[in-house]
PDB file of N, CA and C in Angstrom:
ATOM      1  N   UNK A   1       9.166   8.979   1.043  1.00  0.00           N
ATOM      2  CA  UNK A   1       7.915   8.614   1.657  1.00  0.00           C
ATOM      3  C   UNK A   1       8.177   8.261   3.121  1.00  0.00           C
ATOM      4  N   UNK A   2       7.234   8.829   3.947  1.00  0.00           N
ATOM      5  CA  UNK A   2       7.371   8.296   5.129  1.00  0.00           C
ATOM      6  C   UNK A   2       6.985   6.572   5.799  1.00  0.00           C
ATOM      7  N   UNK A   3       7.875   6.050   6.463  1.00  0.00           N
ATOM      8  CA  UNK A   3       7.827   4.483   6.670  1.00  0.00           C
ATOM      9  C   UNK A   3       6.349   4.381   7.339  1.00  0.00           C
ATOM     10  N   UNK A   4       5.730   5.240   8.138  1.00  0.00           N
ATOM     11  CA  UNK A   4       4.387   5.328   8.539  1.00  0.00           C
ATOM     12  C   UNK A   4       3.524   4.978   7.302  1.00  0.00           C
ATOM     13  N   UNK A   5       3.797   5.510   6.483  1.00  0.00           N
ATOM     14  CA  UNK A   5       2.272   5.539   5.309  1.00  0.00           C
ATOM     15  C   UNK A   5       1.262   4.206   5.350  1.00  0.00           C
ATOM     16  N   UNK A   6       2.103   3.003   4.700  1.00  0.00           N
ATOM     17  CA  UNK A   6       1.480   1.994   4.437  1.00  0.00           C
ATOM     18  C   UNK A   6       0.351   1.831   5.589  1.00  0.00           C
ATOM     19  N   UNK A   7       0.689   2.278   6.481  1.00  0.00           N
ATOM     20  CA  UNK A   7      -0.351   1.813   7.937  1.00  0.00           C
ATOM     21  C   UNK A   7      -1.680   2.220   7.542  1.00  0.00           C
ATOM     22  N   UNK A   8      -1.530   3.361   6.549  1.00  0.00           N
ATOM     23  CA  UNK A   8      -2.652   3.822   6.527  1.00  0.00           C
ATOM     24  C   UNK A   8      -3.363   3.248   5.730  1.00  0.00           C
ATOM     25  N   UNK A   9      -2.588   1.953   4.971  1.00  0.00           N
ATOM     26  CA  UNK A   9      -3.487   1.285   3.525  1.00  0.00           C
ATOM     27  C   UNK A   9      -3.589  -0.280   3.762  1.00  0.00           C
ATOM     28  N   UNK A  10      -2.860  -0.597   4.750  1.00  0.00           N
ATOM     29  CA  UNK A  10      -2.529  -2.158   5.041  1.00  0.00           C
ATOM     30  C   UNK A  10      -2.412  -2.534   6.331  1.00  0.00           C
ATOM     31  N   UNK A  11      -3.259  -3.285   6.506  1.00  0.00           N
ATOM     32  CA  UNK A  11      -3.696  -3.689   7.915  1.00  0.00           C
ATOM     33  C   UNK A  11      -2.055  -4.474   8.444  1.00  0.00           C
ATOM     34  N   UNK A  12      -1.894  -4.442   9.610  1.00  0.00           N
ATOM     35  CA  UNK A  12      -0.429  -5.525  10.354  1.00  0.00           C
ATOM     36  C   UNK A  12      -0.717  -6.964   9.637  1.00  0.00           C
ATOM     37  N   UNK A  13      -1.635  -7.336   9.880  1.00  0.00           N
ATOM     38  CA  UNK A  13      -1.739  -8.745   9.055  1.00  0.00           C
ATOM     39  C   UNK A  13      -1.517  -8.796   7.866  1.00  0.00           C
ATOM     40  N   UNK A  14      -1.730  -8.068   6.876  1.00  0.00           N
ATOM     41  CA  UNK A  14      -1.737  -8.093   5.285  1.00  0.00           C
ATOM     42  C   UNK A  14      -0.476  -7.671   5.123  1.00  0.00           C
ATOM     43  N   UNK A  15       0.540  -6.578   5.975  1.00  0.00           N
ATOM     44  CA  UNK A  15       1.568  -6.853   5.959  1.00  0.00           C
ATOM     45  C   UNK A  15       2.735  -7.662   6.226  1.00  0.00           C
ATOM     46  N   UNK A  16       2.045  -8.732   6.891  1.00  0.00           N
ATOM     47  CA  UNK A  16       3.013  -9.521   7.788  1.00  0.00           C
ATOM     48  C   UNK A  16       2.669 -11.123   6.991  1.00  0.00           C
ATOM     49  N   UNK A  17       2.073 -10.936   6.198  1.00  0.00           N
ATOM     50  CA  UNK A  17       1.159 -11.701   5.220  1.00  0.00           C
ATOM     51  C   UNK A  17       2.742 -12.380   3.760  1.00  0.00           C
ATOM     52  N   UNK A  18       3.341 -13.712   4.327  1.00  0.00           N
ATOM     53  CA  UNK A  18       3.691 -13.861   2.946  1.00  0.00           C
ATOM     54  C   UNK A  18       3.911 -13.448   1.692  1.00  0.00           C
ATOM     55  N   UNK A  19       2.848 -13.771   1.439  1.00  0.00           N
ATOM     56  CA  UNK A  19       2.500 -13.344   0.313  1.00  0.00           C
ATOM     57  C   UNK A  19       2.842 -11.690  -0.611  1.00  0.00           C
ATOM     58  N   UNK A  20       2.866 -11.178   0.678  1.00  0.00           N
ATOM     59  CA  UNK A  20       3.237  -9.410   0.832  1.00  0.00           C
ATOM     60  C   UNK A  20       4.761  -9.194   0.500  1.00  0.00           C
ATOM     61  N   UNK A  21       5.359 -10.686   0.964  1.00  0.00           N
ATOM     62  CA  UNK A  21       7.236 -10.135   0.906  1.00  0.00           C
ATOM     63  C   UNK A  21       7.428 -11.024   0.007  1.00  0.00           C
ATOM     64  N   UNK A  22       6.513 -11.327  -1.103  1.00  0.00           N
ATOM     65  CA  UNK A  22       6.867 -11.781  -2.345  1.00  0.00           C
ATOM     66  C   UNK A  22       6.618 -11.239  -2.801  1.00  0.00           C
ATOM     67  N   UNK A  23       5.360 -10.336  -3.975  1.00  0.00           N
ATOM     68  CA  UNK A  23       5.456  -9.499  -4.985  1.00  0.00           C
ATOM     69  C   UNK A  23       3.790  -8.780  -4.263  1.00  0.00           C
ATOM     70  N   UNK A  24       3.461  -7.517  -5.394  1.00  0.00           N
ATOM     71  CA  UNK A  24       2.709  -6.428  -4.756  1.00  0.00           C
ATOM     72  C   UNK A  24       1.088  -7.532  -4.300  1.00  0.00           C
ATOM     73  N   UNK A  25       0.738  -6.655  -3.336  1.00  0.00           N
ATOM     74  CA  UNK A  25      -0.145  -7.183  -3.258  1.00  0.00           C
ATOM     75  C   UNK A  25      -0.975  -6.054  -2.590  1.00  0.00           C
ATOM     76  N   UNK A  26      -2.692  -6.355  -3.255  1.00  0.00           N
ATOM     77  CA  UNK A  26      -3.331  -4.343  -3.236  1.00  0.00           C
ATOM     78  C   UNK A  26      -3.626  -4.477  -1.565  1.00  0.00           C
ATOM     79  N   UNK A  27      -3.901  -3.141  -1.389  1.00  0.00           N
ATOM     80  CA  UNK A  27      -4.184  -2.635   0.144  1.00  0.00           C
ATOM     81  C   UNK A  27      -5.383  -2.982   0.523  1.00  0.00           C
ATOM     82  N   UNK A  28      -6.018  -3.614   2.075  1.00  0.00           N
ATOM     83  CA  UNK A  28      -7.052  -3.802   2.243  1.00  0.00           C
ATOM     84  C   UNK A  28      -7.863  -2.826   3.392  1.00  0.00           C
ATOM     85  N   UNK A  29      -7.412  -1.677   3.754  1.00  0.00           N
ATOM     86  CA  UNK A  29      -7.977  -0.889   4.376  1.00  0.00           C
ATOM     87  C   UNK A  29      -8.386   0.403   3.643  1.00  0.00           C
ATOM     88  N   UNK A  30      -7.733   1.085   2.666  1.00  0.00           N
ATOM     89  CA  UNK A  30      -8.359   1.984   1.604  1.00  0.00           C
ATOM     90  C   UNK A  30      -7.365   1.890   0.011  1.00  0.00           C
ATOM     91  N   UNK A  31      -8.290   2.480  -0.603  1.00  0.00           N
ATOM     92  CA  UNK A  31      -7.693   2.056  -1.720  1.00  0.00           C
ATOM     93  C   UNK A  31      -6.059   3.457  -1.861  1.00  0.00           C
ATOM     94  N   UNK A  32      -5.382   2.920  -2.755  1.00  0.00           N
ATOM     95  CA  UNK A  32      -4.337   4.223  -2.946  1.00  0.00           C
ATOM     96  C   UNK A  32      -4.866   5.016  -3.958  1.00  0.00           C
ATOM     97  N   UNK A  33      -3.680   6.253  -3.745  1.00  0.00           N
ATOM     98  CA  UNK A  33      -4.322   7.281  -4.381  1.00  0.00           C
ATOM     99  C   UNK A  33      -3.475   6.986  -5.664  1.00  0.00           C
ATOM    100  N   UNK A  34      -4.711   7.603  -6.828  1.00  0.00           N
ATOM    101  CA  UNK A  34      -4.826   7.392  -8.120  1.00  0.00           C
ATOM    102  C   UNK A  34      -3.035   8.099  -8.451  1.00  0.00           C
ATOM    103  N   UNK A  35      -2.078   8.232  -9.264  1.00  0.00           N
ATOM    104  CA  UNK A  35      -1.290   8.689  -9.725  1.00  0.00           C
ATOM    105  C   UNK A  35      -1.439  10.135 -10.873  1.00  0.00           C
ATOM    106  N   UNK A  36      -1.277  10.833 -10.785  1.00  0.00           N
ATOM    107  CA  UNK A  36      -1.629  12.157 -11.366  1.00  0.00           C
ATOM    108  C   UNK A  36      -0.387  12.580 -11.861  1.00  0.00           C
ATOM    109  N   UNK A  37      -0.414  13.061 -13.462  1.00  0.00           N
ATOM    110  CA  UNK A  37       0.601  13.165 -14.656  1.00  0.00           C
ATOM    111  C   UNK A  37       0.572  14.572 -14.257  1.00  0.00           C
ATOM    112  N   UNK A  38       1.701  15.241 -13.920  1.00  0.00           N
ATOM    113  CA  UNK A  38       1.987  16.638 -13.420  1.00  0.00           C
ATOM    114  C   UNK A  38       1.728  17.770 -14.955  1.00  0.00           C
ATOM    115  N   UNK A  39       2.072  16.689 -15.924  1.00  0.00           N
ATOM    116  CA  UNK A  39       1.973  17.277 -17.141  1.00  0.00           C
ATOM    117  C   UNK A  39       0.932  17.917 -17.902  1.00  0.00           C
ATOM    118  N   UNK A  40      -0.158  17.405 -17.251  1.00  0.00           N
ATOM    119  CA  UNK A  40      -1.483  17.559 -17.658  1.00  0.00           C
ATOM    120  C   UNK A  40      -2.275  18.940 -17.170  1.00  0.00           C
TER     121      UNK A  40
END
């Protein structure tokens, strides 16, 4: 994955956010994309 991505889901603050470099915490600029079973 490119180190750019997150920018596109998490504002500088929400990354720089505590809380963030302890465990997941969801994105506040768009949501992520759903995960899709290749199998299907």
């Amino acid at each position: 994955m490119d180190r750019d991505v997150p920018r596109f889901f998490y504002s500088p603050e929400w990354r720089m956010d505590p809380r963030a470099k302890e465990k997941f915490v969801g994105p506040d600029l768009a949501p992520l994309p759903a995960i899709v079973d290749a199998g299907e």
